[in-house]
Protein backbone atom coordinates (compact mmCIF):
# COMPACT_ATOMS: atom_id res chain seq x y z
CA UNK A 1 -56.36 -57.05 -15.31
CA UNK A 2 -53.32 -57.15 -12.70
CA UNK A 3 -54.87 -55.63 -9.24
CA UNK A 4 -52.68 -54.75 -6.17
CA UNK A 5 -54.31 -57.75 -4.51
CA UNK A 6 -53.27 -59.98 -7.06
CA UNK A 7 -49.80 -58.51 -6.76
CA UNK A 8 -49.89 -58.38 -3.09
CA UNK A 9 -51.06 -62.39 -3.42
CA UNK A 10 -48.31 -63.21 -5.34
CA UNK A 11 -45.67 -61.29 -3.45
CA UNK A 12 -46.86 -63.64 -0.30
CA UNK A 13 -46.55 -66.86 -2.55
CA UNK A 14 -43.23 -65.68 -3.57
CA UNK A 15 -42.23 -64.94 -0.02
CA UNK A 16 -43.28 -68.12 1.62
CA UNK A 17 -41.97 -70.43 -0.91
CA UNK A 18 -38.00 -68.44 -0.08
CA UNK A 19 -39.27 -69.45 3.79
CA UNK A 20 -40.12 -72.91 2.72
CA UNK A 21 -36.33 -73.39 1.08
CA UNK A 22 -34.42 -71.91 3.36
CA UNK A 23 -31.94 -73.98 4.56
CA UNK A 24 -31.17 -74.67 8.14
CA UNK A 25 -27.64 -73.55 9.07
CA UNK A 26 -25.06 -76.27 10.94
CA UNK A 27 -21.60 -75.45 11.39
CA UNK A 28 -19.27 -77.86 11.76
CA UNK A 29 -15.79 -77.47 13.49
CA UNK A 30 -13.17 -79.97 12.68
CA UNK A 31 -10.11 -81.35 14.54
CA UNK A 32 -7.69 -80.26 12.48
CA UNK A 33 -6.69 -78.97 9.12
CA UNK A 34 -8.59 -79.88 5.31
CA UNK A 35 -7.46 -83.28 4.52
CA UNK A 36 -9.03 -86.83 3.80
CA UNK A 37 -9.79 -87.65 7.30
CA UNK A 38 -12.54 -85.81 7.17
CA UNK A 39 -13.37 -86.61 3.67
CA UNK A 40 -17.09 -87.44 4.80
CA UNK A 41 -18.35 -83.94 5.23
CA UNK A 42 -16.57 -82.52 2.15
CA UNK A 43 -18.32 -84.96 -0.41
CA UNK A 44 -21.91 -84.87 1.60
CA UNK A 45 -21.22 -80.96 0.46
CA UNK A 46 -20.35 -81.06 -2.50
CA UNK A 47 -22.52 -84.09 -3.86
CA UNK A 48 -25.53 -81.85 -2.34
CA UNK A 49 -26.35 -84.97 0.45
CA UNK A 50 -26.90 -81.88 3.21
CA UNK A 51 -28.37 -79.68 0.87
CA UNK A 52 -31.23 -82.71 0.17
CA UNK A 53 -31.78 -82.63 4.21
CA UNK A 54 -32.56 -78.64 3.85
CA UNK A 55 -29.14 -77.80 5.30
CA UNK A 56 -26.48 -75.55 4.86
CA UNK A 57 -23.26 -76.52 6.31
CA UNK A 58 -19.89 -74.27 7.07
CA UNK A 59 -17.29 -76.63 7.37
CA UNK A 60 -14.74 -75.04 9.33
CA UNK A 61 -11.22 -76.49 9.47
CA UNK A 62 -9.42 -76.87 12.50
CA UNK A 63 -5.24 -76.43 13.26
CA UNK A 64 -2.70 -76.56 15.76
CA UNK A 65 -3.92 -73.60 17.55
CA UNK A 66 -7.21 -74.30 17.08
CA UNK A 67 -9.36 -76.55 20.05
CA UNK A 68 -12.82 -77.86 18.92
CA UNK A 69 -13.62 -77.69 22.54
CA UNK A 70 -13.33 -74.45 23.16
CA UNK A 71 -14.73 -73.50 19.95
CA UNK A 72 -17.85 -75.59 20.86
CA UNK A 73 -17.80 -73.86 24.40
CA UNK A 74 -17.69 -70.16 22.76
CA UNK A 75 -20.29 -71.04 20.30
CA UNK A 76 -18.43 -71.06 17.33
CA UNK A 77 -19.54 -74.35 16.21
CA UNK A 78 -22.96 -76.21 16.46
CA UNK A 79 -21.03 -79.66 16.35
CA UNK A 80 -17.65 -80.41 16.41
CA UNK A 81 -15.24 -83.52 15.38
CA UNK A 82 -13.36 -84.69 18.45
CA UNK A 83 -11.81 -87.73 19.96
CA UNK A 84 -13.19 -88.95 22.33
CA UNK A 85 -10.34 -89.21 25.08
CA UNK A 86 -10.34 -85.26 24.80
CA UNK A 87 -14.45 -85.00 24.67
CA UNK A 88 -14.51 -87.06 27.92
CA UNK A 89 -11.82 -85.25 29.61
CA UNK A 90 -13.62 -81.68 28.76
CA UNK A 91 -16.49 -83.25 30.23
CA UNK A 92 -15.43 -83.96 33.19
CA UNK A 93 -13.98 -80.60 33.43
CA UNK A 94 -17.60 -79.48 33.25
CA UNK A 95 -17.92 -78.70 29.65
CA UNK A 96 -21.28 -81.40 28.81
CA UNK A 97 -19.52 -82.17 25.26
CA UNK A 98 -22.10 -85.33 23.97
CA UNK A 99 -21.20 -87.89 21.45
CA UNK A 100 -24.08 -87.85 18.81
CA UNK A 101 -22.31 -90.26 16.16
CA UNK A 102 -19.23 -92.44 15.69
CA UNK A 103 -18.08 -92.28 12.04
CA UNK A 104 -14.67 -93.88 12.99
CA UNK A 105 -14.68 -97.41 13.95
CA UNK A 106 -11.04 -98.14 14.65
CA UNK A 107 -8.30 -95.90 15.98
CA UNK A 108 -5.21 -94.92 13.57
CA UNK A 109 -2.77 -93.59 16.18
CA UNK A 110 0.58 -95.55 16.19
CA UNK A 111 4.04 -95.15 17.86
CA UNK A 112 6.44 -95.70 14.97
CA UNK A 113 9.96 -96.09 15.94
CA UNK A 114 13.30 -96.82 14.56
CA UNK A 115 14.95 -100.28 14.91
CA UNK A 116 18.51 -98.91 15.01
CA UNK A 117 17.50 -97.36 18.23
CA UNK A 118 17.16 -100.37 19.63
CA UNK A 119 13.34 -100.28 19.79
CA UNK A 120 11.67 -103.87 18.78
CA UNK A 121 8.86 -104.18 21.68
CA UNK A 122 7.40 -102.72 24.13
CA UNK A 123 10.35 -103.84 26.73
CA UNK A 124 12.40 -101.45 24.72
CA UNK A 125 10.57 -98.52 25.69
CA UNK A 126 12.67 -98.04 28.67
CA UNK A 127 14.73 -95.38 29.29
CA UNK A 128 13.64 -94.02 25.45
CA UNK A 129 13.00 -91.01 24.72
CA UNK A 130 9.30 -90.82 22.57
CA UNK A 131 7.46 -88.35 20.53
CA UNK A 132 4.22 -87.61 21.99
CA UNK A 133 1.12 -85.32 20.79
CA UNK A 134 -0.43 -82.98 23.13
CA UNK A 135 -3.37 -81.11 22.70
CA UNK A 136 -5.85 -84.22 24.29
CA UNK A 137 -3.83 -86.42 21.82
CA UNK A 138 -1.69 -88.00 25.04
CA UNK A 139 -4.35 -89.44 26.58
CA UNK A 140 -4.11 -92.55 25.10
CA UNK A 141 -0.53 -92.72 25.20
CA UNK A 142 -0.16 -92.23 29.08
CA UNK A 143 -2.84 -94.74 29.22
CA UNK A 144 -0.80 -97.13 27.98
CA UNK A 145 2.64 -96.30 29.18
CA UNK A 146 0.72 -96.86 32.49
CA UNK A 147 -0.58 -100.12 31.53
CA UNK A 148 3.11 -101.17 31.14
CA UNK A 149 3.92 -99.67 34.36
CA UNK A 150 6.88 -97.05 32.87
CA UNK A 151 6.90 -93.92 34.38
CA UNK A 152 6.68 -91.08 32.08
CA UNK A 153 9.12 -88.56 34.24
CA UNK A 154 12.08 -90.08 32.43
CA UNK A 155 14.98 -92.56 33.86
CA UNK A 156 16.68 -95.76 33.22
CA UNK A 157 13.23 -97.26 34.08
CA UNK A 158 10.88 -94.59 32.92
CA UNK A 159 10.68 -93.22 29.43
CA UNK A 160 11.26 -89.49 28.71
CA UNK A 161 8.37 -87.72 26.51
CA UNK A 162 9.10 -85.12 24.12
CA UNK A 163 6.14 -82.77 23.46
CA UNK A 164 6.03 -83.85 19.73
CA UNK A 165 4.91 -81.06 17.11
CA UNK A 166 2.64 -81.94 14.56
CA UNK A 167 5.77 -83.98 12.32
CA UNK A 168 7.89 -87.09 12.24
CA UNK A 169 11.07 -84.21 12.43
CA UNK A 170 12.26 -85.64 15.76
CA UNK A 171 12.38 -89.15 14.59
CA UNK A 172 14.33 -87.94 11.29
CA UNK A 173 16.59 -86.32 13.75
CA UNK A 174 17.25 -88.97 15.65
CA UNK A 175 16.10 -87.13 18.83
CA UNK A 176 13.40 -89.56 19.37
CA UNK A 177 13.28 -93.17 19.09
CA UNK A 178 9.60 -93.42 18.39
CA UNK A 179 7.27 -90.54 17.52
CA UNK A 180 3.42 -90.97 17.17
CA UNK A 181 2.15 -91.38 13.94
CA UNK A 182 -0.96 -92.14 12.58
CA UNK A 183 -2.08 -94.98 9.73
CA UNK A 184 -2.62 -92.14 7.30
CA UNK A 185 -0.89 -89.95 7.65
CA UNK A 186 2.42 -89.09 9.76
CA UNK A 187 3.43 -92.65 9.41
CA UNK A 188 3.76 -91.96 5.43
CA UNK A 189 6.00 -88.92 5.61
CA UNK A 190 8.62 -91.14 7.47
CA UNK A 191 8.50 -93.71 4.67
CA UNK A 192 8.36 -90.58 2.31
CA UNK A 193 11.83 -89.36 4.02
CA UNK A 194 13.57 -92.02 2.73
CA UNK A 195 13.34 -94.97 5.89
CA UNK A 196 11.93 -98.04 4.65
CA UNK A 197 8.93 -100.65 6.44
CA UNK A 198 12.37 -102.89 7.42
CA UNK A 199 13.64 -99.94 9.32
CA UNK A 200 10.49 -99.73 12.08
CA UNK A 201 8.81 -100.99 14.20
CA UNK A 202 5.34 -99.74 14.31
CA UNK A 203 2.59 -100.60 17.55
CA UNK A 204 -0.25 -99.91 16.92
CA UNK A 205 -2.77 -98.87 19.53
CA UNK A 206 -5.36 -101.16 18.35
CA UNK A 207 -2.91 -104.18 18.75
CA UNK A 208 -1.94 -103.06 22.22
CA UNK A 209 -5.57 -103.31 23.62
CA UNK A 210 -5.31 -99.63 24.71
CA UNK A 211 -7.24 -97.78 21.79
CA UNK A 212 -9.41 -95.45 22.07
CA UNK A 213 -12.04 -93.84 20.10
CA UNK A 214 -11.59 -91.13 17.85
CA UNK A 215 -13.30 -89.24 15.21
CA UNK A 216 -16.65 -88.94 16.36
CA UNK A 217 -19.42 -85.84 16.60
CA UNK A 218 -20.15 -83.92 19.98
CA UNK A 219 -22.44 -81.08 20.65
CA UNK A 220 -23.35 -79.61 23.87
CA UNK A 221 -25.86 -81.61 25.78
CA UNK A 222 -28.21 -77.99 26.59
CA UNK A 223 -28.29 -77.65 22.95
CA UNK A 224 -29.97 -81.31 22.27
CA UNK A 225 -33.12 -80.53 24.54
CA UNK A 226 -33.91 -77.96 21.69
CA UNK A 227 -36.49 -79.97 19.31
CA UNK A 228 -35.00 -78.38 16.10
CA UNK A 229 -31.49 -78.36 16.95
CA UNK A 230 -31.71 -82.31 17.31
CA UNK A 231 -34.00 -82.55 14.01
CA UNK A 232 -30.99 -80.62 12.29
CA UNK A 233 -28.89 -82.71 13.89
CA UNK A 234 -30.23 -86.21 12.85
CA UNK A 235 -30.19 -84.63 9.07
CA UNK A 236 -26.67 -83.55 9.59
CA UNK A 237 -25.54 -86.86 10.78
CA UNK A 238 -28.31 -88.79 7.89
CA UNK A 239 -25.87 -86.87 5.18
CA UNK A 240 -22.38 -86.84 7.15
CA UNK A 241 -22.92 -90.61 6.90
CA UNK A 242 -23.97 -90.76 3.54
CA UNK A 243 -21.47 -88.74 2.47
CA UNK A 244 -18.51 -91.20 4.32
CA UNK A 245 -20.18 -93.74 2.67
CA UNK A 246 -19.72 -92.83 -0.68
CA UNK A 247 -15.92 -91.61 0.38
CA UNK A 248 -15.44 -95.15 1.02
CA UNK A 249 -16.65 -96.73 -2.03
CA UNK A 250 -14.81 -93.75 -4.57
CA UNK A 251 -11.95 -92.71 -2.31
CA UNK A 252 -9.80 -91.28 -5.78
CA UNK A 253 -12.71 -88.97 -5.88
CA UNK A 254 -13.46 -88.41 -2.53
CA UNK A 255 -9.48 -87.02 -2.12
CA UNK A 256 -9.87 -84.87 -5.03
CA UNK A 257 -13.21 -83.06 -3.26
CA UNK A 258 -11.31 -82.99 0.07
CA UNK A 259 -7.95 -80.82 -2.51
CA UNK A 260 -10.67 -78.84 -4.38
CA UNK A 261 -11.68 -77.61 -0.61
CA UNK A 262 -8.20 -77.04 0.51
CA UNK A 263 -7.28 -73.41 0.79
CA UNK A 264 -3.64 -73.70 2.02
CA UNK A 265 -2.92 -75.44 -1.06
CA UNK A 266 -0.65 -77.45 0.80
CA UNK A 267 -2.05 -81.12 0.69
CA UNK A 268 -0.70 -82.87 -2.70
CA UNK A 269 -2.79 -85.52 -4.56
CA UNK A 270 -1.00 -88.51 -4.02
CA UNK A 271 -1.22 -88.04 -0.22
CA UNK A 272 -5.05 -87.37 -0.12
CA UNK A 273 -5.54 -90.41 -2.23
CA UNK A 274 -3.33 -92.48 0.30
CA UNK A 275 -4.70 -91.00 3.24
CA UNK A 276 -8.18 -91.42 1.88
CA UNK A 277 -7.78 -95.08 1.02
CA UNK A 278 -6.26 -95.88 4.95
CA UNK A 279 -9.26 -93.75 6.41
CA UNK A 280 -11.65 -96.07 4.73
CA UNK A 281 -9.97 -98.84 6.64
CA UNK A 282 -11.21 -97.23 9.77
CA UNK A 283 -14.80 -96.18 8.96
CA UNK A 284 -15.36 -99.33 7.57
CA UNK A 285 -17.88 -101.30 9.42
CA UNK A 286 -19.79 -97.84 11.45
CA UNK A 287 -23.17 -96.61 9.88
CA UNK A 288 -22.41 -93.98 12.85
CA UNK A 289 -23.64 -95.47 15.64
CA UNK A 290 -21.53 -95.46 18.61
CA UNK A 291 -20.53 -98.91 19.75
CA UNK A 292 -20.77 -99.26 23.55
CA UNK A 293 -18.20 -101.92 23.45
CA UNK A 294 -16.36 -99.40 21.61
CA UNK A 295 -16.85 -96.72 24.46
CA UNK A 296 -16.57 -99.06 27.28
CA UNK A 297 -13.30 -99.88 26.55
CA UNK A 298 -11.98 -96.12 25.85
CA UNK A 299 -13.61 -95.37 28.95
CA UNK A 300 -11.78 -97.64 31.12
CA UNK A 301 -8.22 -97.16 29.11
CA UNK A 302 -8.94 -93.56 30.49
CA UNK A 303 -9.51 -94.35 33.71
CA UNK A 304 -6.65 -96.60 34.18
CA UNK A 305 -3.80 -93.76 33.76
CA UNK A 306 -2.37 -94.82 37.52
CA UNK A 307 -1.83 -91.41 39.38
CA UNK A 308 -2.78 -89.20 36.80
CA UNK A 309 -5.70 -90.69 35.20
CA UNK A 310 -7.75 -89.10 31.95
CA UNK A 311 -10.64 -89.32 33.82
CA UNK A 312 -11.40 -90.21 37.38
CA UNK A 313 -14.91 -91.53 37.31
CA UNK A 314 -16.97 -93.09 35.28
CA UNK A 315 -19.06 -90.37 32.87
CA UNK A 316 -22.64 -89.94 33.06
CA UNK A 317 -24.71 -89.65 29.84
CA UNK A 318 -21.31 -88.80 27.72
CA UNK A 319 -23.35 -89.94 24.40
CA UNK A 320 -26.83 -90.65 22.90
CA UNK A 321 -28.00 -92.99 19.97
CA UNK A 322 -31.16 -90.32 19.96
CA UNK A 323 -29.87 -89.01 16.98
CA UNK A 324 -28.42 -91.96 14.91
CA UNK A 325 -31.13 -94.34 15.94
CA UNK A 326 -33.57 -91.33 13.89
CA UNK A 327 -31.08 -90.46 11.43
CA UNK A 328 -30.84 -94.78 10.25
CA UNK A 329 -34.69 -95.06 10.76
């Protein structure tokens, strides 16, 4: 015979198994809009890889108007995809933005240019006008227009830098002789405008010894002193990887996850797939942990930015293997 107590037992049962599932909740703010370059989080999603670590992650995608800083600041994120020139920069600014995990290995950013400009090396620069991000993407170039000594205020001897939107228009245009591109992305849509490889000259950071890290995970440093906030954390990051992982080894599929999760509709198949197989080129070779080479050498490109450096000292515990030493373990 069914009593209350037996109904009142199983109620609790009931009620502490939903306790026992829940899922923790992470949100996750990215650096800019849905594409393949951050292909890693979309397929840890869908293939279930967070849901196995007993989380349930908001992906949030990011836009020109749209600064994971400040979103981290107000709270609107509990980790955010940054680079790290602009992490670093916010830090010193007082906003204790932490590196957690480095799921890009290599930098992408280029300056492509146009060889009927007259623009063949570096020499050529001068007296140029070039297309430059904004946003904490110009960090790294007036890093290394200052390692070449050209002032940025324009000139015969100086170059002259046009606040670049988020296209290759100016190039196209011919107001520009270079604009920044990256590997996967902005560097295809000139080649998809009709000017060939023969017609550029591309330099790529990474060649010119002033690259600097990009793609990587920051939280607040408060927030990490919380015992559960880093367990979520080193679950996050145990899936995030797993799921870049497996975007590297099936990037056809991996671009087709990152379309299916593209509201705007405006990202087309063959571009994902593209971009996809050139981010794989840069996560290649990181299991997440942050190389201190790696940030050693971002750190001092920032600091060397002559009169108007990134960053004017050196940081102070800007990133932690805490998490990715537990999360690999």
């Amino acid at each position: 015979m069914t009593t209350l107590r037996s109904i009142a037992a199983g109620a609790a049962v009931g009620l502490w198994g939903t306790i026992a599932q829940a899922a923790d909740d992470v949100t996750l703010q990215l650096k800019w809009v849905t594409q393949a370059q951050f292909a890693g989080y979309y397929v840890a999603q869908e293939k279930g890889f967070y849901e196995e670590e007993g989380l349930n992650v908001t992906i949030k995608p990011g836009g020109p108007d749209i600064a994971p800083t400040q979103v981290l600041a107000g709270g609107g994120a509990d980790v955010t995809v940054d680079w790290m020139p602009s992490a670093l920069s916010a830090r010193e600014k007082g906003l204790p933005m932490v590196n957690i995990a480095q799921p890009f290995k290599k930098s992408g950013m280029m300056l492509t240019c146009r060889k009927d400009a007259g623009v063949e090396t570096t020499d050529d620069f001068k007296g140029k006008t070039l297309g430059v991000w904004f946003f904490g993407n110009e960090f790294p170039f007036l890093s290394w227009m200052s390692k070449l000594d050209l002032p940025t205020e324009g000139g015969e001897d100086g170059v002259t830098v046009l606040k670049q939107g988020f296209n290759v228009d100016p190039l196209l245009q011919n107001q520009a002789a270079c604009v920044s591109t990256m590997t996967y992305n902005e560097y295809w849509q000139v080649i998809d405008a009709g000017l060939t490889p023969e017609e550029l000259t591309v330099f790529k950071y990474e060649d010119q010894g002033v690259a600097t890290l990009e793609d990587g995970l920051y939280v607040l440093e408060d927030k990490l002193e919380d015992p559960e906030f880093a367990d979520k954390m080193v679950r996050f990051v145990r899936a995030s990887m797993k799921g870049w992982k497996y975007a590297e080894e099936n990037p056809d599929e991996a671009a087709e996850i990152v379309l299916e999760n593209d509201a705007s509709g405006a990202q087309t198949e063959e571009h994902q797939k593209r971009m996809m197989r050139e981010i794989a080129k840069l996560t290649e070779g990181s299991d997440g942990t942050l190389d201190e080479a790696d940030y050693e050498r971002t750190v001092q490109s920032l600091l060397s930015g002559g009169s108007d450096p990134v960053i004017t000292k050196e940081p102070e515990g800007a990133w932690t293997h805490e998490i990715t030493d537990k999360a690999l373990n």
